[in-house]
C-alpha atoms as a PDB file:
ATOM      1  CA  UNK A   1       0.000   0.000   0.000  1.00  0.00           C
ATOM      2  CA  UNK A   2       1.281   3.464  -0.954  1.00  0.00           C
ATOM      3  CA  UNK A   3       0.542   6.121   1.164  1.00  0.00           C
ATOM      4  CA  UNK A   4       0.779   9.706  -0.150  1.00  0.00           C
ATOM      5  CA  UNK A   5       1.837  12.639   2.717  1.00  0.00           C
ATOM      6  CA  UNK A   6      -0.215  16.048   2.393  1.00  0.00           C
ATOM      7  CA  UNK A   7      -1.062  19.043   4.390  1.00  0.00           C
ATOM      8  CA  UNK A   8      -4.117  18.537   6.003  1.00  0.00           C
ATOM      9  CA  UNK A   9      -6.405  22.007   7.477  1.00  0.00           C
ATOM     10  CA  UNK A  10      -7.092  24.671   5.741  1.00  0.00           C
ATOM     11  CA  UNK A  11      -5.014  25.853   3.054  1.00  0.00           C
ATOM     12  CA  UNK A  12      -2.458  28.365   3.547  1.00  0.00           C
ATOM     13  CA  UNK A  13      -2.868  32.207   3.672  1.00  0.00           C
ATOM     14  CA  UNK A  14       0.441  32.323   1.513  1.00  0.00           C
ATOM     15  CA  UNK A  15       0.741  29.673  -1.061  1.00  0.00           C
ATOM     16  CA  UNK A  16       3.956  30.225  -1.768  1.00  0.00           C
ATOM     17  CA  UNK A  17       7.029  31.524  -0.428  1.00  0.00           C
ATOM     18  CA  UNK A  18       7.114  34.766  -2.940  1.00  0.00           C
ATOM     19  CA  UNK A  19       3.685  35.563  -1.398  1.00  0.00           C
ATOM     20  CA  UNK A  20       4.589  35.643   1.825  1.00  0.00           C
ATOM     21  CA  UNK A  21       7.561  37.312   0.528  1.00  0.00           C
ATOM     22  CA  UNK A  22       5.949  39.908  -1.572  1.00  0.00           C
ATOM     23  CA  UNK A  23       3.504  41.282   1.588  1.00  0.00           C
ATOM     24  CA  UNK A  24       6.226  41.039   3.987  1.00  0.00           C
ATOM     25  CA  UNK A  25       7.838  43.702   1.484  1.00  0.00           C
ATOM     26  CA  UNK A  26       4.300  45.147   1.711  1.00  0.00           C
ATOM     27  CA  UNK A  27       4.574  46.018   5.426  1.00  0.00           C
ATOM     28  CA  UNK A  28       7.703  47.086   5.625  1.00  0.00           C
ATOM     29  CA  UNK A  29       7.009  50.020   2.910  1.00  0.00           C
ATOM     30  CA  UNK A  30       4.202  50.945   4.980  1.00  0.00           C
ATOM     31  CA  UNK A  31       6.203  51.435   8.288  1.00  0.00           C
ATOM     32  CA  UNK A  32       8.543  53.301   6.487  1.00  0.00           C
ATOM     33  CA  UNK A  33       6.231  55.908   4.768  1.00  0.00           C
ATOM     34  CA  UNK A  34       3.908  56.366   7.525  1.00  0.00           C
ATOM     35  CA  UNK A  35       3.757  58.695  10.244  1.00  0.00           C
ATOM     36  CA  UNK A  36       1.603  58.818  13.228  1.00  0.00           C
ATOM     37  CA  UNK A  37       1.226  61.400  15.874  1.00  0.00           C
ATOM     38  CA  UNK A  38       2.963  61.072  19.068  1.00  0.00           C
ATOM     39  CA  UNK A  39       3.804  63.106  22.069  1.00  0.00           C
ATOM     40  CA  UNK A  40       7.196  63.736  23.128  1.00  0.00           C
ATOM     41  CA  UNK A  41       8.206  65.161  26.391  1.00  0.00           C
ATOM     42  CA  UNK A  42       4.913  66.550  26.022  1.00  0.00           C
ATOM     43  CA  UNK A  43       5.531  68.185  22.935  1.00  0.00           C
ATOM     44  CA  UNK A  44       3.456  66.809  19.522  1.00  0.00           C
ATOM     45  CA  UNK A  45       5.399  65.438  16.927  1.00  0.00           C
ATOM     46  CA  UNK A  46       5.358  62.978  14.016  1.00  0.00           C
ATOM     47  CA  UNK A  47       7.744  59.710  14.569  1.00  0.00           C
ATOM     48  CA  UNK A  48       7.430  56.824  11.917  1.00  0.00           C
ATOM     49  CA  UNK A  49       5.261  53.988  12.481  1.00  0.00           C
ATOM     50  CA  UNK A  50       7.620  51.218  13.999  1.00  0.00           C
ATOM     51  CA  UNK A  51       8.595  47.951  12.773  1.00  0.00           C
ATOM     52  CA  UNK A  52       7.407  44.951  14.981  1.00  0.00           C
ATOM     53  CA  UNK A  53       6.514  41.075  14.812  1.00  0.00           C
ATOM     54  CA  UNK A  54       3.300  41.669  16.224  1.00  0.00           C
ATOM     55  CA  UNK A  55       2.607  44.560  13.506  1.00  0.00           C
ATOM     56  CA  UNK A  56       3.363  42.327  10.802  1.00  0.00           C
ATOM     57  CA  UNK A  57       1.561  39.467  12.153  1.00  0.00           C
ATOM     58  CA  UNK A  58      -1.098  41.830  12.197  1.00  0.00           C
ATOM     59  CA  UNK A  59      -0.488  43.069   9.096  1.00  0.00           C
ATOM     60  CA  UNK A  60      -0.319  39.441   7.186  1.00  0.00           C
ATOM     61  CA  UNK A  61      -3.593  38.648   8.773  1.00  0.00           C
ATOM     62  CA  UNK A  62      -1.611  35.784  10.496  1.00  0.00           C
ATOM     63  CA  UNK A  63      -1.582  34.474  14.310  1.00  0.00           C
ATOM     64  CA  UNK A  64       1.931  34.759  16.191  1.00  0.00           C
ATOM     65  CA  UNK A  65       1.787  31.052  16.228  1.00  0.00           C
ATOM     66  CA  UNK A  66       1.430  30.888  12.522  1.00  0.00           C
ATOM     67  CA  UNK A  67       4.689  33.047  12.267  1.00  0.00           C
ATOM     68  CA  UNK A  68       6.187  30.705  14.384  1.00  0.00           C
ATOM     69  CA  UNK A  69       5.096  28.044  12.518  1.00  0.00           C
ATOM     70  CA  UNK A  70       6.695  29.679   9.657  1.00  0.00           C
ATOM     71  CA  UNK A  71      10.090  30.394  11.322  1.00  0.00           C
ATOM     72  CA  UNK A  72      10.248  26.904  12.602  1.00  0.00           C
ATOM     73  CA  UNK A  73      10.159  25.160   9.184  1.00  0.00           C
ATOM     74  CA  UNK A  74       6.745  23.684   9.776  1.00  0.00           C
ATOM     75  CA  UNK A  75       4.873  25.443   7.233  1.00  0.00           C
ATOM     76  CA  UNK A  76       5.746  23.789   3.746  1.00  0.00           C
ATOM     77  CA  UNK A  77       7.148  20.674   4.915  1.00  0.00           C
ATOM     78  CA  UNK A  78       5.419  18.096   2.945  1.00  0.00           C
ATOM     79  CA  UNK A  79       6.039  20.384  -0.557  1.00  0.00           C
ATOM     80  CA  UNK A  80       9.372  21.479  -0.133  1.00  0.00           C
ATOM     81  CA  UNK A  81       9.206  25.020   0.759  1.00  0.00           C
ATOM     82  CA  UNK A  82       9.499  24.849   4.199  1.00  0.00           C
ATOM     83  CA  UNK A  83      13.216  26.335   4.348  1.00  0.00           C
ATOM     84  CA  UNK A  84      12.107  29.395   1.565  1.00  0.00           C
ATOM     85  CA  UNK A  85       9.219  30.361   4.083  1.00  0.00           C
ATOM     86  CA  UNK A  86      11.754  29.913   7.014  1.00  0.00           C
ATOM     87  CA  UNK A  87      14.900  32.325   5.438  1.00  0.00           C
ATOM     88  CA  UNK A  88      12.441  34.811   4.042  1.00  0.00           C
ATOM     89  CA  UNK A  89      10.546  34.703   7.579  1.00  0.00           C
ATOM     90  CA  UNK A  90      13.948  35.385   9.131  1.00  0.00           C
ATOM     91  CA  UNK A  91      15.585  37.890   7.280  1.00  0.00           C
ATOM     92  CA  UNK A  92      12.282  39.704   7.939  1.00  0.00           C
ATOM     93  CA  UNK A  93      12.323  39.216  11.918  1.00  0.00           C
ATOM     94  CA  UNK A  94      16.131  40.172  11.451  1.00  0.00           C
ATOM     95  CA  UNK A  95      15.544  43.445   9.814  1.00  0.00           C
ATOM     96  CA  UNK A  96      12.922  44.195  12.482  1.00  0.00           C
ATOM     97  CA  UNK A  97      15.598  43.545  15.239  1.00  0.00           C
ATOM     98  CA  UNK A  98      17.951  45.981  13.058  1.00  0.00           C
ATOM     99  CA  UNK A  99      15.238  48.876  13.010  1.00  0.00           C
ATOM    100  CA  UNK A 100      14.098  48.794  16.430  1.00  0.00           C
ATOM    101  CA  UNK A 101      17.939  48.427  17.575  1.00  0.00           C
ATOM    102  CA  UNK A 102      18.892  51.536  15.255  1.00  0.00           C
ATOM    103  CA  UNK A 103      15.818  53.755  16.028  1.00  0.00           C
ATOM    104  CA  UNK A 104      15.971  52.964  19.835  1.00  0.00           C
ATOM    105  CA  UNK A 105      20.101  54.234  19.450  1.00  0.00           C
ATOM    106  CA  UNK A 106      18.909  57.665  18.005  1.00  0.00           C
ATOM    107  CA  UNK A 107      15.864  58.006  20.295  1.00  0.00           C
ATOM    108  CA  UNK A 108      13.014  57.975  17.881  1.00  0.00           C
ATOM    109  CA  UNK A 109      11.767  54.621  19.781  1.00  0.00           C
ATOM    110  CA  UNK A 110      11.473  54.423  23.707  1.00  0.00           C
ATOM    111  CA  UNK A 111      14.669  52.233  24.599  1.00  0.00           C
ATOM    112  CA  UNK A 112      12.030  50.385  27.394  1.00  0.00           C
ATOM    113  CA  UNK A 113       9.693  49.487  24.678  1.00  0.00           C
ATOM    114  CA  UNK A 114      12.461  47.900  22.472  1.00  0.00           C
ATOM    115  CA  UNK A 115      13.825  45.902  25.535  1.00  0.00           C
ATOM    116  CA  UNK A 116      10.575  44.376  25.919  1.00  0.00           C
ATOM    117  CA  UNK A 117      10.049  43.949  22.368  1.00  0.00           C
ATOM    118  CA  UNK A 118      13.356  42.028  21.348  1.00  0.00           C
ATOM    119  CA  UNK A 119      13.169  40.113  24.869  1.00  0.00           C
ATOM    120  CA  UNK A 120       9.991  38.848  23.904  1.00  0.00           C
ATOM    121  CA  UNK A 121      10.836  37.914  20.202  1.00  0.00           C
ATOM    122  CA  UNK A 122      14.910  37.734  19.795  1.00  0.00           C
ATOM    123  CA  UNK A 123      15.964  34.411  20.415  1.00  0.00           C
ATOM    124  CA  UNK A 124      19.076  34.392  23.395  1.00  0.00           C
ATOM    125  CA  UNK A 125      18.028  38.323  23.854  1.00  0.00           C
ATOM    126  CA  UNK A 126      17.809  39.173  27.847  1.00  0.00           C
ATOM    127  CA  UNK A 127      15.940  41.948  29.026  1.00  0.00           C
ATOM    128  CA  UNK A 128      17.928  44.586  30.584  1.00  0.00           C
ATOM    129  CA  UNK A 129      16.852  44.523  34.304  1.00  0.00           C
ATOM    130  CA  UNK A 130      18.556  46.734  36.791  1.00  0.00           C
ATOM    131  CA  UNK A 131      21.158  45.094  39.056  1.00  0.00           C
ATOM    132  CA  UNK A 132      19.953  46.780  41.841  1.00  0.00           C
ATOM    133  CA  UNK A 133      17.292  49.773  42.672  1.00  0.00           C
ATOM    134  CA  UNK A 134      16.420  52.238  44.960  1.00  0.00           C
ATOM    135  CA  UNK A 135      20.289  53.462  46.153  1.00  0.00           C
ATOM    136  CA  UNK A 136      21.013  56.309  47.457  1.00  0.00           C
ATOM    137  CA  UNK A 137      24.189  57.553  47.648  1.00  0.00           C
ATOM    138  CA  UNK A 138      25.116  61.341  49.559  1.00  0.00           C
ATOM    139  CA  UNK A 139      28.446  62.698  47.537  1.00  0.00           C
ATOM    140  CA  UNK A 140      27.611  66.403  48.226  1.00  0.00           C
ATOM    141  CA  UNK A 141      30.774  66.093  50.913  1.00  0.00           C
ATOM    142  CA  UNK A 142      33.177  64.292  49.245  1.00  0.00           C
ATOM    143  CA  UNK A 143      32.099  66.398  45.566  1.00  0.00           C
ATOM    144  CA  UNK A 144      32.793  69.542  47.828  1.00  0.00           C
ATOM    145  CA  UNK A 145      36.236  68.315  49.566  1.00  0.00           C
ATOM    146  CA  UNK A 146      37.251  67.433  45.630  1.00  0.00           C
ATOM    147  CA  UNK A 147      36.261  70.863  44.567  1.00  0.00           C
ATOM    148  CA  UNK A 148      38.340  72.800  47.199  1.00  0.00           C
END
């Protein structure tokens, strides 16, 4: 008996890696050429709409699972395609990691925000947590004894 291997559910959103490929593009032009309206140090301004996983998961019309799905090689197995969907999924969450690294270094993005983000979605990433909190320290008399 012959038995044939196929992907069973529903079909995919993306039937092919140049799809997926194609509206990954697709998000990334929108980031880049839209602005939205923010406040800054109570002052309104206009910062560029930032690049995230969970933005283009949105955008794709895709669950974070799905993306992980794709990242892991699991979507396209049984065709084939599986490591197109996987590089073209990870140059994508690499060039994410790039802009939110690079905007967070000249201040357009809250450097908080892009801690949480890349600890929650950069693989061997560790949040930046404060060794310790809540020190005081009193230097006014040894700052004044230096400045004599």
């Amino acid at each position: 008996m012959l038995w044939v291997v196929t992907d069973t559910g529903r079909p995919r959103k993306y039937a092919t890696p140049d799809d997926l490929e194609q509206a990954i593009d697709a998000y990334f032009e929108k980031c880049e050429s839209t602005c939205i309206n923010v406040s800054d140090r109570g002052k309104p301004t206009q910062k560029r709409l930032p690049m995230t996983i969970r933005g283009l998961c949105a955008f794709l019309g895709i669950s974070f699972e799905t993306w992980s799905n794709y990242l892991s090689g699991d979507v396209g197995k049984h065709d084939g395609t599986h490591t197109e969907y996987r590089e073209i999924c990870t140059i994508a969450r690499e060039r994410i990691f790039a802009d939110l690294i690079n905007m967070g270094l000249m201040g357009e993005y809250v450097p908080t925000i892009v801690d949480r983000e890349l600890a929650a979605n950069c693989p061997g990433y560790q949040k930046n947590e404060p060794a310790v909190t809540n020190i005081k320290i009193d230097v006014s008399e040894k700052l004044d004894a230096e400045c004599k």
